[in-house]
Protein backbone atom coordinates (compact mmCIF):
# COMPACT_ATOMS: atom_id res chain seq x y z
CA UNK A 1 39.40 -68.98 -51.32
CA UNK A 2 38.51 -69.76 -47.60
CA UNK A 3 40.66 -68.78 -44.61
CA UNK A 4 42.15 -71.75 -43.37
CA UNK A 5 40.98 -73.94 -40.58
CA UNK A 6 43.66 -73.93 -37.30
CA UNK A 7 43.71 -76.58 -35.49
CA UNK A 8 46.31 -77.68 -32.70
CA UNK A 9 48.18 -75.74 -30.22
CA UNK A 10 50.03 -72.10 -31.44
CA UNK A 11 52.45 -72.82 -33.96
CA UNK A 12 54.59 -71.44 -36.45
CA UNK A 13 53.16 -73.09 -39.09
CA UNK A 14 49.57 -72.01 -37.69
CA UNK A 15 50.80 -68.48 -37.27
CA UNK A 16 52.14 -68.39 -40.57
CA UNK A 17 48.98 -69.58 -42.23
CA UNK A 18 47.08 -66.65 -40.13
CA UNK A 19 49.70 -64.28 -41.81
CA UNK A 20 48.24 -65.24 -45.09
CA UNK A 21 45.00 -65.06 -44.33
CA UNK A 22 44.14 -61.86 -46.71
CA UNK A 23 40.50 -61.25 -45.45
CA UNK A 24 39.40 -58.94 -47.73
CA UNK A 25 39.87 -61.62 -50.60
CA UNK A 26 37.08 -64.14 -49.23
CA UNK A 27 33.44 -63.75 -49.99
CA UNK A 28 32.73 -66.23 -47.20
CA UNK A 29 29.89 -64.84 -44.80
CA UNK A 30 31.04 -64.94 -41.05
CA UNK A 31 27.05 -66.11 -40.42
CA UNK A 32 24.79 -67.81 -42.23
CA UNK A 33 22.10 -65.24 -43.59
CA UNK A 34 18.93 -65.34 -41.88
CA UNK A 35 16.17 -66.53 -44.26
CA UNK A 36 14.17 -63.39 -45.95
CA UNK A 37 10.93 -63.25 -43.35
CA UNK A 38 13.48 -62.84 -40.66
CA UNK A 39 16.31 -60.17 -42.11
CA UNK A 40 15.18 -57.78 -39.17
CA UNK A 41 17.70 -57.68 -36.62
CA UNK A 42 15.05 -57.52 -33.98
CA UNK A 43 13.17 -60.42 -35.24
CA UNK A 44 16.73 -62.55 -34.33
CA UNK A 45 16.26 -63.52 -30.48
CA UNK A 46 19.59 -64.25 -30.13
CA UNK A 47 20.48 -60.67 -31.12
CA UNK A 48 17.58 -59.54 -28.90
CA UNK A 49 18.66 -61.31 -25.45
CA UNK A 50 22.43 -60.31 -26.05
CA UNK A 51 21.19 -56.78 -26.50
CA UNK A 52 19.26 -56.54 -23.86
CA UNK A 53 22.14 -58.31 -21.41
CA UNK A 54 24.49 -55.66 -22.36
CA UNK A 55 22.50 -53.02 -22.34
CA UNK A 56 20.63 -53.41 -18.67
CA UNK A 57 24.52 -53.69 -17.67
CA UNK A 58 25.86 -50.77 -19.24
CA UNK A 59 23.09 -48.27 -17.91
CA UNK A 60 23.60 -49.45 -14.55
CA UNK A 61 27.72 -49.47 -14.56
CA UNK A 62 27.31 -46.29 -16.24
CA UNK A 63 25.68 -44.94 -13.17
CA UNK A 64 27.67 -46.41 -10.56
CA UNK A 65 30.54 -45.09 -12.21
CA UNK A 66 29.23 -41.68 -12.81
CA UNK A 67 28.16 -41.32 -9.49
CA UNK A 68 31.18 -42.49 -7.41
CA UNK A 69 32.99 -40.26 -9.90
CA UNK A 70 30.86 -37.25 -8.58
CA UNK A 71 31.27 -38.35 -5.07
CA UNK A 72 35.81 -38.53 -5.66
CA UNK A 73 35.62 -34.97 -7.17
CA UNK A 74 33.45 -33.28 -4.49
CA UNK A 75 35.22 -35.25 -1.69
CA UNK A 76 38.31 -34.20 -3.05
CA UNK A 77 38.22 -31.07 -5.45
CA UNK A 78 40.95 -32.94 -7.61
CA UNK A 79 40.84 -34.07 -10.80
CA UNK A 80 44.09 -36.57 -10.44
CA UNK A 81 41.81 -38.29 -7.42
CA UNK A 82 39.04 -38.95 -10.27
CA UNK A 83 41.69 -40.15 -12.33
CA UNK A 84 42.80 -42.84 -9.69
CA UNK A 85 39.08 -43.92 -10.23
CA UNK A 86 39.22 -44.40 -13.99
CA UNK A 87 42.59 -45.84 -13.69
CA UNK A 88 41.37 -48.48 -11.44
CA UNK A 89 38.77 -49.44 -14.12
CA UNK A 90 41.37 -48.86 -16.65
CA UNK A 91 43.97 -51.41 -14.64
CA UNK A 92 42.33 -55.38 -15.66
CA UNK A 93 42.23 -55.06 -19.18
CA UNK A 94 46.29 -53.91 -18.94
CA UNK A 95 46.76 -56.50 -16.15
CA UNK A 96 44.43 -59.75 -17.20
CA UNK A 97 44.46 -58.72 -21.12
CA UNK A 98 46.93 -61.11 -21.86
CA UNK A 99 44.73 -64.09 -20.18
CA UNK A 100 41.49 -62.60 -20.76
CA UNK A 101 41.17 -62.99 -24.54
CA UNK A 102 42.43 -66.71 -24.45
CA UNK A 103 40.20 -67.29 -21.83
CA UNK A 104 37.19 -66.62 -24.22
CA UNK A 105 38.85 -67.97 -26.65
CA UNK A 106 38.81 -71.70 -24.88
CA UNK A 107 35.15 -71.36 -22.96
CA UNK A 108 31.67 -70.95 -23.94
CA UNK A 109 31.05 -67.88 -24.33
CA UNK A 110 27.39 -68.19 -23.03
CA UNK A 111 29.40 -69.40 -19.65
CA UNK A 112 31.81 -66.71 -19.42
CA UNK A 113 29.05 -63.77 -19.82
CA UNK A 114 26.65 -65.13 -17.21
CA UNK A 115 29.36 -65.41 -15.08
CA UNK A 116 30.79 -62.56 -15.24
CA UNK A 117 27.96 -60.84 -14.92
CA UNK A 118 27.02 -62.69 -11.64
CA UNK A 119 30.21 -61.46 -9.68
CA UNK A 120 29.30 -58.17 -11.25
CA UNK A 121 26.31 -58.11 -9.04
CA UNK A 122 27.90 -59.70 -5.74
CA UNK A 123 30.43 -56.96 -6.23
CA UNK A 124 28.17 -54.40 -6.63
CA UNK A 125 25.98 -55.87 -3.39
CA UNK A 126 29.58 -55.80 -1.48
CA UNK A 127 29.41 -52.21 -1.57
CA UNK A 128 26.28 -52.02 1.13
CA UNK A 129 28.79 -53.02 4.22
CA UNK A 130 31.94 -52.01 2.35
CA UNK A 131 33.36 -48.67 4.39
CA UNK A 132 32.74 -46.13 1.61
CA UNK A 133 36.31 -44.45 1.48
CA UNK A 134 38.79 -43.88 -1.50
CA UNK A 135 40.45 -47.63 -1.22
CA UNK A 136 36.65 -49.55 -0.98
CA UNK A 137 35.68 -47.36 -4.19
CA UNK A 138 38.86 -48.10 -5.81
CA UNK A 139 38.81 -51.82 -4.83
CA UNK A 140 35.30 -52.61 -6.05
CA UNK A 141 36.18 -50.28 -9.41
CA UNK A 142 38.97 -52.78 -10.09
CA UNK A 143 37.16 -56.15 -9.67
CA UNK A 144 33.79 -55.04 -11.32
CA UNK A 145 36.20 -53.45 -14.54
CA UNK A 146 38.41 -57.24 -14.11
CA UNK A 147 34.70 -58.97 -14.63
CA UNK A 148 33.91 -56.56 -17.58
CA UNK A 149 37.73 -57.45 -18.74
CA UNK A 150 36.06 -61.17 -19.91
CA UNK A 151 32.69 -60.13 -20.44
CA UNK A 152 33.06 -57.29 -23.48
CA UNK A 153 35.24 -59.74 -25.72
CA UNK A 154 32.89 -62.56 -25.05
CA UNK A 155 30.12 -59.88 -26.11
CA UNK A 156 32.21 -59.00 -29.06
CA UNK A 157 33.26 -62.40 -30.16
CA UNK A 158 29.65 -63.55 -29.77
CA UNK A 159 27.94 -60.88 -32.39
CA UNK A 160 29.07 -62.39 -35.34
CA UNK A 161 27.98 -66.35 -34.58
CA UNK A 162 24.50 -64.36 -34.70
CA UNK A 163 24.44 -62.00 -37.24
CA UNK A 164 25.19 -62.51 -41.23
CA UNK A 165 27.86 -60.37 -42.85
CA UNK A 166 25.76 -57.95 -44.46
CA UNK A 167 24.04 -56.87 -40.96
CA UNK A 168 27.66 -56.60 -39.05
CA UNK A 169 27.87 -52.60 -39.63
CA UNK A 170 24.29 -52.13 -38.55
CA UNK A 171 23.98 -54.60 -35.60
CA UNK A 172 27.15 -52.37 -34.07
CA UNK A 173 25.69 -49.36 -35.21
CA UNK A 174 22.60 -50.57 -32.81
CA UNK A 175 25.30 -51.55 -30.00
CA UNK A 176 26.42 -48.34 -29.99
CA UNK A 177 23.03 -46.54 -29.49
CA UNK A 178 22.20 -48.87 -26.65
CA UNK A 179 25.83 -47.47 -25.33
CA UNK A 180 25.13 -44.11 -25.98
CA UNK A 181 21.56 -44.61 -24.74
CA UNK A 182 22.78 -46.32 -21.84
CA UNK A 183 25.02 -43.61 -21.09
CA UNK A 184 22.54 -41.31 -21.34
CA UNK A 185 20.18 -43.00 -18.95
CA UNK A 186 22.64 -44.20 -16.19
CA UNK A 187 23.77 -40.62 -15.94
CA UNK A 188 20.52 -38.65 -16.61
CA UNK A 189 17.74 -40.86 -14.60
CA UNK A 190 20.06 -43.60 -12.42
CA UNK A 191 22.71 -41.40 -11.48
CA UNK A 192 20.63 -38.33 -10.10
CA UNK A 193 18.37 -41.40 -8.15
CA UNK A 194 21.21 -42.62 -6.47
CA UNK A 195 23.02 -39.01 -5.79
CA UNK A 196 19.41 -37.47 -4.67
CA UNK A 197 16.37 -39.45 -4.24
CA UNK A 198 17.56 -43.24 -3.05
CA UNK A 199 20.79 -42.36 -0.80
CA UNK A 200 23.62 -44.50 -1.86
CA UNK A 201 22.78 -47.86 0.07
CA UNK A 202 19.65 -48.50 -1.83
CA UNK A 203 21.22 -47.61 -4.88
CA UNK A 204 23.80 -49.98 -4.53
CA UNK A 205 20.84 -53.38 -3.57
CA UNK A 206 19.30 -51.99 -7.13
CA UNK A 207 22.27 -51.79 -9.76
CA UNK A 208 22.88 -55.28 -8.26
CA UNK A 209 19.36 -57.04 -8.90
CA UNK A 210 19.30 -55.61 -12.46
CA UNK A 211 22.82 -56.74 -13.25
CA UNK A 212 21.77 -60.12 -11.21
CA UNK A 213 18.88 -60.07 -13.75
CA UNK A 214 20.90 -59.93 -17.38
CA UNK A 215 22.01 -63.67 -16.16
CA UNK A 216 19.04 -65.32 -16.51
CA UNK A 217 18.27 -63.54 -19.84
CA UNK A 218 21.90 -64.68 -21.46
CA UNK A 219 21.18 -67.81 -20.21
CA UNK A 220 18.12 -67.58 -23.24
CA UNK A 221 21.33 -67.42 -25.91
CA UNK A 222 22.35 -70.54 -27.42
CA UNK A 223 25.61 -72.28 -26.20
CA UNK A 224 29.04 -70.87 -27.85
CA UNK A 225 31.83 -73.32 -27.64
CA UNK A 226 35.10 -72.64 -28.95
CA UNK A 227 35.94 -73.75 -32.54
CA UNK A 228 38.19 -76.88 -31.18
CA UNK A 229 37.78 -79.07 -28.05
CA UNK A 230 40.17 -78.44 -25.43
CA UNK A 231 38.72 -80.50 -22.70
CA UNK A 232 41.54 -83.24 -23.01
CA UNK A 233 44.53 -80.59 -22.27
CA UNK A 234 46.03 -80.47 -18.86
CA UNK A 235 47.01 -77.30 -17.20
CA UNK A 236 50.08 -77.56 -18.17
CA UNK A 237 49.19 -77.84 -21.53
CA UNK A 238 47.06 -74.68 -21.18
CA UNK A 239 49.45 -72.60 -19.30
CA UNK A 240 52.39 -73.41 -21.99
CA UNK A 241 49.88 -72.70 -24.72
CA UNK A 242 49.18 -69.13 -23.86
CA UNK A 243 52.54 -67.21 -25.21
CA UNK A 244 51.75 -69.07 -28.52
CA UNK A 245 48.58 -67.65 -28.75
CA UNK A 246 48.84 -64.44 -27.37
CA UNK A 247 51.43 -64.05 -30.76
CA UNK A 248 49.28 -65.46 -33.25
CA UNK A 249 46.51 -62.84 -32.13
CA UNK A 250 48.80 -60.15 -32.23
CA UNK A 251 50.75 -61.35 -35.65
CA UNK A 252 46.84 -61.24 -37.09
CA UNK A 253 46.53 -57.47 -36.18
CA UNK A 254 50.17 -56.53 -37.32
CA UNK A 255 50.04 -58.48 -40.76
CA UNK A 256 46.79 -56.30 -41.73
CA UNK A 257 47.24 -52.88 -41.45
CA UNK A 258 43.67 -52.07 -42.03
CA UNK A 259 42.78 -54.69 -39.02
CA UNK A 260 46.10 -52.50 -37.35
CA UNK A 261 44.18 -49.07 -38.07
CA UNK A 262 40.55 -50.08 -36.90
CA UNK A 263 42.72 -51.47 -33.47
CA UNK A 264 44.03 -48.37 -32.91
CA UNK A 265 41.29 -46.24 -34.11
CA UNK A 266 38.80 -48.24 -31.70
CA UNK A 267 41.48 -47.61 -28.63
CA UNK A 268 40.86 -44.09 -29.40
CA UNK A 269 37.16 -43.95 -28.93
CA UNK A 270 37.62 -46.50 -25.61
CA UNK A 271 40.54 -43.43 -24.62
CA UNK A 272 38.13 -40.56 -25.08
CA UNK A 273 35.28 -41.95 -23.21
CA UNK A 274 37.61 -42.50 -20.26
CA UNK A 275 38.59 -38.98 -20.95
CA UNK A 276 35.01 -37.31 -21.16
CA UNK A 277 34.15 -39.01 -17.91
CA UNK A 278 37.32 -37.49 -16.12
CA UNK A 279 36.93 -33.69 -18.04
CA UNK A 280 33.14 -33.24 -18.28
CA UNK A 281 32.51 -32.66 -14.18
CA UNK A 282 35.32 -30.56 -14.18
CA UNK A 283 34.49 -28.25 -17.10
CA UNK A 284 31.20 -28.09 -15.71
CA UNK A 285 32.32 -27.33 -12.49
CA UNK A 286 35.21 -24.89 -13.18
CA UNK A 287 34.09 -22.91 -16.39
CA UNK A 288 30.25 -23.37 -15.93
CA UNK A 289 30.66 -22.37 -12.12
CA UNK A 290 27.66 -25.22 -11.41
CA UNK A 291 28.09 -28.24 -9.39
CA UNK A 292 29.52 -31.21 -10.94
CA UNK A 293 26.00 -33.50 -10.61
CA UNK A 294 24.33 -31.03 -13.25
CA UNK A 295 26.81 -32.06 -16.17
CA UNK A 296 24.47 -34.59 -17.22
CA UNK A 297 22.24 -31.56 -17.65
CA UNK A 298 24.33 -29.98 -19.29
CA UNK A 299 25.87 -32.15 -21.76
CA UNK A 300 22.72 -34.38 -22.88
CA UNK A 301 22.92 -32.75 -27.20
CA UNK A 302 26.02 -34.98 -27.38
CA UNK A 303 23.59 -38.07 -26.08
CA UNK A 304 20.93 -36.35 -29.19
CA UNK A 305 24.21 -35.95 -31.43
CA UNK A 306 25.36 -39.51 -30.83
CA UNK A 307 21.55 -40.82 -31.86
CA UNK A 308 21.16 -39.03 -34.55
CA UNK A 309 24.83 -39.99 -35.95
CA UNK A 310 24.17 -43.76 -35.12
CA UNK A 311 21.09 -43.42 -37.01
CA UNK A 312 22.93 -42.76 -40.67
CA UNK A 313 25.93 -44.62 -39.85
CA UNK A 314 24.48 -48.16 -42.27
CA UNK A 315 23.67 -46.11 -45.37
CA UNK A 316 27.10 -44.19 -44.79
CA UNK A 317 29.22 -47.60 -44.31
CA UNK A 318 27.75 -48.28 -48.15
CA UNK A 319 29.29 -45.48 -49.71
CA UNK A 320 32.44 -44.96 -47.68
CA UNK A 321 35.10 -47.17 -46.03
CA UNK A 322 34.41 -47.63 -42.10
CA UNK A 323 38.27 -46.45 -41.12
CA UNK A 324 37.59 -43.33 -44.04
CA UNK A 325 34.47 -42.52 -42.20
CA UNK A 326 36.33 -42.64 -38.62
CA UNK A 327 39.53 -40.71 -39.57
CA UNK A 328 37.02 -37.63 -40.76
CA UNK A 329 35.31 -38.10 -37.43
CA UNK A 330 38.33 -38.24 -35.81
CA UNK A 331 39.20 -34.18 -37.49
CA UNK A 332 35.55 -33.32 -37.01
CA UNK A 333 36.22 -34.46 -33.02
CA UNK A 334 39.28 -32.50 -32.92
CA UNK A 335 37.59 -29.48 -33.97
CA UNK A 336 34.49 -29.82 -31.75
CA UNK A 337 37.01 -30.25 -28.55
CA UNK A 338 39.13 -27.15 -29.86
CA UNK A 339 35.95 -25.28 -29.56
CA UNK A 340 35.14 -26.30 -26.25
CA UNK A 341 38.63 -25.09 -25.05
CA UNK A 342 37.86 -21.64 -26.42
CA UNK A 343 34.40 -21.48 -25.11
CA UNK A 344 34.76 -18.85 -22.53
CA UNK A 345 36.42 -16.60 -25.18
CA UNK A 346 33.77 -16.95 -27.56
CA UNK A 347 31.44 -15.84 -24.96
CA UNK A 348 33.22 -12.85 -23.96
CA UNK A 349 33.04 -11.58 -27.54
CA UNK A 350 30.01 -11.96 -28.13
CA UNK A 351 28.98 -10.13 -24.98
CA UNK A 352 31.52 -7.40 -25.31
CA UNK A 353 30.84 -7.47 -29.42
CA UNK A 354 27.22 -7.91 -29.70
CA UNK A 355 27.17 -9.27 -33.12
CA UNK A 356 23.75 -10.21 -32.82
CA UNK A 357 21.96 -7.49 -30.33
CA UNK A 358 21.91 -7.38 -27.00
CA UNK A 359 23.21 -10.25 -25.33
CA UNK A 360 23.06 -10.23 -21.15
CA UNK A 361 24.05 -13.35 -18.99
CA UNK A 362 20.02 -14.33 -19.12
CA UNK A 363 19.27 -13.82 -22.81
CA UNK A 364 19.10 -17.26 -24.33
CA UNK A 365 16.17 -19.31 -23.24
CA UNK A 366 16.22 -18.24 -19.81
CA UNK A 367 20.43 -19.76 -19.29
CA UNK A 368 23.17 -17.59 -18.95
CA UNK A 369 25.09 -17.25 -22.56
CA UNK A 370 27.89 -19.65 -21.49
CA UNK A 371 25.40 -23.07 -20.55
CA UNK A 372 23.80 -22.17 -24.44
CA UNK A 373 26.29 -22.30 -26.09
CA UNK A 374 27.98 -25.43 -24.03
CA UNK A 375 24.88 -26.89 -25.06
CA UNK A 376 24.78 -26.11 -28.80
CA UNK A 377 28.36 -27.38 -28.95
CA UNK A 378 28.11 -30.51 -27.28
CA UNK A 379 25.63 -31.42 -29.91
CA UNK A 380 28.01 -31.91 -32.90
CA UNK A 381 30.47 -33.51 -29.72
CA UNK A 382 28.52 -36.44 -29.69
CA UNK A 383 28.01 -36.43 -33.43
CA UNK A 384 31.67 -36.99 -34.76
CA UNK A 385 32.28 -39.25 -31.39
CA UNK A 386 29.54 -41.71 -32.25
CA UNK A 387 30.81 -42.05 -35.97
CA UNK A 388 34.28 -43.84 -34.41
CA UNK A 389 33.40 -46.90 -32.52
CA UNK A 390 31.16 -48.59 -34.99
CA UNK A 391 32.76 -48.96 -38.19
CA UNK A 392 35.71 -49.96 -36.11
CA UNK A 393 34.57 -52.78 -34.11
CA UNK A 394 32.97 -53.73 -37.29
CA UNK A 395 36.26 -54.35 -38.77
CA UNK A 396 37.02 -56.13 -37.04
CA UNK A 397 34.42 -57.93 -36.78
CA UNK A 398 34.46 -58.82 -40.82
CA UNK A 399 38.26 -59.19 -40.76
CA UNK A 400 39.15 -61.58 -37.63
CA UNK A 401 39.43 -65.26 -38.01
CA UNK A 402 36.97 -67.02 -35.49
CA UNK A 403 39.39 -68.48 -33.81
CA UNK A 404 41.36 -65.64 -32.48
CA UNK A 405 38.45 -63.04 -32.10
CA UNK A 406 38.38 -63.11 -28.33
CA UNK A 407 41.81 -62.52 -27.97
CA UNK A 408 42.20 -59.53 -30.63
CA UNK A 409 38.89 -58.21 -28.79
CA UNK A 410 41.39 -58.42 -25.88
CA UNK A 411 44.42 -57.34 -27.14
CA UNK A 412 42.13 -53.95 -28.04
CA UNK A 413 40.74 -53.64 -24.76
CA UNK A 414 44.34 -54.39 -23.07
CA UNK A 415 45.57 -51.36 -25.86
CA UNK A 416 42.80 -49.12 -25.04
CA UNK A 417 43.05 -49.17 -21.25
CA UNK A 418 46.74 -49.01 -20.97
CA UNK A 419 47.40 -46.10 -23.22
CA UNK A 420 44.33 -44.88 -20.64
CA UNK A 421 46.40 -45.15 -17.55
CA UNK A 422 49.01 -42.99 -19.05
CA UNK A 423 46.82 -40.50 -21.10
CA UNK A 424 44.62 -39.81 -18.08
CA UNK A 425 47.58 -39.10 -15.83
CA UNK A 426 48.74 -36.42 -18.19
CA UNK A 427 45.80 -34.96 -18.96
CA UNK A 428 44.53 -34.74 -15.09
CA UNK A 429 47.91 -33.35 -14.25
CA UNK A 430 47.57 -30.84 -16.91
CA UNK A 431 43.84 -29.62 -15.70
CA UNK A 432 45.02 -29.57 -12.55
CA UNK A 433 48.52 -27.58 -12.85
CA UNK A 434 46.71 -25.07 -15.16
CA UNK A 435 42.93 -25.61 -16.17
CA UNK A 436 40.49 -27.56 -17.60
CA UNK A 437 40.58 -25.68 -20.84
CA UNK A 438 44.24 -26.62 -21.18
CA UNK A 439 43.36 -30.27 -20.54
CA UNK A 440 40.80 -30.24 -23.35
CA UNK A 441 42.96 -28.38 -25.86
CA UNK A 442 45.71 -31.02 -25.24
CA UNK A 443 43.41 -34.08 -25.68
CA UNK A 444 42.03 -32.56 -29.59
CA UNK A 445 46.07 -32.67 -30.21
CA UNK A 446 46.34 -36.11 -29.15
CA UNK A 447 42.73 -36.69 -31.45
CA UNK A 448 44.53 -34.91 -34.09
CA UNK A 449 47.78 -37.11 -34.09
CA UNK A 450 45.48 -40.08 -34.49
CA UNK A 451 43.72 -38.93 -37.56
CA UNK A 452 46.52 -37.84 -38.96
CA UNK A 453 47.99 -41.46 -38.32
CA UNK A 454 44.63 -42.57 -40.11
CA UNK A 455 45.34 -40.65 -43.00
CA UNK A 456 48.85 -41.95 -43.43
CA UNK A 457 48.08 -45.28 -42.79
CA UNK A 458 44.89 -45.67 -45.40
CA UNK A 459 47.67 -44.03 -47.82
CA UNK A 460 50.00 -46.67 -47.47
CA UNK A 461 47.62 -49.39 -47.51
CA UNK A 462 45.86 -47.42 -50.89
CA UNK A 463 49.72 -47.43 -52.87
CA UNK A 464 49.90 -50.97 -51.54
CA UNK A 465 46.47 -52.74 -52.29
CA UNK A 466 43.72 -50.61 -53.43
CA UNK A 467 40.77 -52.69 -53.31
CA UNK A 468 41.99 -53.74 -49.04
CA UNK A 469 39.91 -50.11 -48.63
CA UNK A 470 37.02 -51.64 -50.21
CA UNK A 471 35.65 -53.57 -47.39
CA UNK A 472 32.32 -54.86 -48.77
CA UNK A 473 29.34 -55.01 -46.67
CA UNK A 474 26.62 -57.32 -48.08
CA UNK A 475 23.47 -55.23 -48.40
């Protein structure tokens, strides 16, 4: 049995046959498999030039984010300020979510990534004469993030048109590297250029000719129509389509709860990485007593942790369920963040205590006791963070019909970045009414709620349907 073929505008009976769509039942690949000689993911050029788009992007939003972060929280000493930045990035997927997704749904997606990633650039170049001052920063954030609205769910929606079933779990698990890589980069070696070596003006000309660049390399990626020809609709016809198939994206995620849980459980990891950005100056700042541009420095085991997760994360999605493998990183995360919270006590025992002989401020590797054991700690961090993302995207990846998979890659983001907007405003008000340890210790009970809604939700779905758990990866 094949999912069925929609055709025609949004409705009820083409919602209704999306509510029956059961797609753990079909066997059908979402790709054709490559032929033997060419398995290798980095043998597939399409693959390759998609990769390398996104990637050269992330690393150098990354560091234009990171730094202007840097530059709010020393202008300003207040966390709430920084969290005016992230909710400025966090704003378009909220505001143009709705649009975005069917959007991507009706265009080539080839189109809509060069494009976006065109205004990117002339965005970025804007900021040379812009007046650098909270509402240029914030202005620039939004517009840039509105771009990045269209251009991660025609990313998303794209991987599958190149990749064959089997290769789904690993091709994200390689996304997700290049993020964390590209994290690790824009913040370690792009970040510290702009902040110290380049001055901000020249940093701004470069992150725009290497975005400016990914255009002509997605331009190498094959064109990416939709699955039905809307060129003979009017506006009209357009505009009046849109509620209709806003619903039938969102009846798809509600009628699976697996395809529910991996929405949800993907929100979180988009949540957390808003919330690292907006706690990890601070913590450095506040409870390492060093300035906020070192926390690069001081956090790069999670970047090591993240790697080395990513690495085992195919031969894991084999044996285990990818929402099983994200609700235990999801406890694992809640424990690593509880730990942070209580790192200052920790250190004070074990200077007052000496369990282990004498322990001074200087006695581990030449760093007071307090950056060692930030640093052993934020290696596990990064482990049980980079085991979420993955196996959810790949969900849904595996489980969305091809016709709505840019909007439910919208839908996620518009999820993700409103619960964002509130979250951070909580969790900024918190660090700055009491600390930064109080902040973190109330973001591993939000972590907690959600794995414990991962637990009851696989339960359910387990008493309902055993084998939905069972979502097979072609190996």
């Amino acid at each position: 049995m094949s999912r069925p073929e929609l055709e025609g505008p949004p409705s009820a009976p083409r919602r209704r046959a999306l509510l029956r769509w059961r797609p753990w039942r079909p066997r059908a690949r979402i790709a054709p498999p490559l032929p033997q000689a060419e398995r290798s993911l980095f043998a597939n050029a399409d693959f390759l030039a998609l990769w390398a788009s996104q990637g050269i992007t992330l690393t150098v939003n990354t560091a234009l984010q990171f730094v202007l972060l840097i530059l709010i929280v020393d202008k300003t000493g207040s966390s709430i300020a920084g969290s005016g930045l992230i909710i400025f990035l966090a704003a378009p997927p909220v505001i143009f979510g709705p649009i975005s997704g069917v959007v991507v749904d009706r265009m080539d997606k080839r189109s809509v990534l060069m494009l976006t990633n065109a205004v990117r650039a002339v965005l970025t170049g804007l900021l040379v004469v812009a007046d650098v001052s909270l509402a240029s920063i914030f202005a620039i954030a939004f517009l840039t993030s509105t771009m990045g609205q269209f251009n991660l769910p025609a990313a998303n929606a794209a991987v599958p048109a190149f990749i064959p079933r089997g290769q789904l779990l690993a091709a994200n698990s390689v996304f997700q590297v290049t993020i964390t890589a590209a994290q690790l980069i824009g913040m370690v070696v792009l970040a510290p250029l702009m902040l110290k070596a380049f001055g901000f003006t020249a940093s701004y000309i470069v992150a725009a000719a290497l975005i400016m660049a990914t255009v002509p390399i997605t331009a190498r990626l094959p064109s990416l129509r939709p699955a039905r020809d809307h060129s003979g609709e009017t506006w009209r016809d357009r505009l009046g389509a849109v509620p209709g198939e806003l619903r039938a994206a969102w009846d798809v995620i509600r009628s699976d709860r697996i395809t529910t849980l991996a929405t949800l459980q993907l929100s979180t990891g988009a949540i957390l990485l808003f919330m690292f950005a907006l706690l990890v100056p601070r913590f450095v700042k506040d409870v390492l007593d060093l300035a906020a541009d070192n926390s690069v420095f001081i956090f790069w085991p999670t970047g090591v942790g993240a790697l080395v997760a990513l690495r085992f994360l195919p031969p894991l999605g084999r044996r285990y369920t990818p929402t099983g493998i994200v609700t235990v990183a999801l406890f694992g995360l809640t424990a690593a963040i509880v730990a942070f919270s209580g790192i200052e006590f920790l250190v004070d025992f074990l200077q007052d205590e000496q369990p282990f002989g004498a322990l001074g401020p200087d006695q581990v590797g030449g760093v007071s006791l307090l950056v060692f054991v930030t640093l052993l700690f934020a290696f596990p961090l990064g482990i049980f963070y980079a085991m979420i993302n993955a196996p959810a995207q790949t969900v849904l990846h595996q489980r969305a019909p091809a016709e709505v998979r840019g909007r439910i890659f919208a839908a996620q983001l518009m999820l993700a970045n409103a619960a964002s907007m509130v979250v951070l405003l909580i969790i900024g008000a918190i660090a700055d009414a009491a600390n930064v340890q109080a902040a973190l210790f109330a973001t591993a009970g939000l972590i907690l709620l959600m794995a414990c809604i991962s637990v009851l939700i696989r339960r359910s779905v387990a008493r309902a349907d055993p084998r939905s758990l069972s979502l097979e990866i072609d190996g």
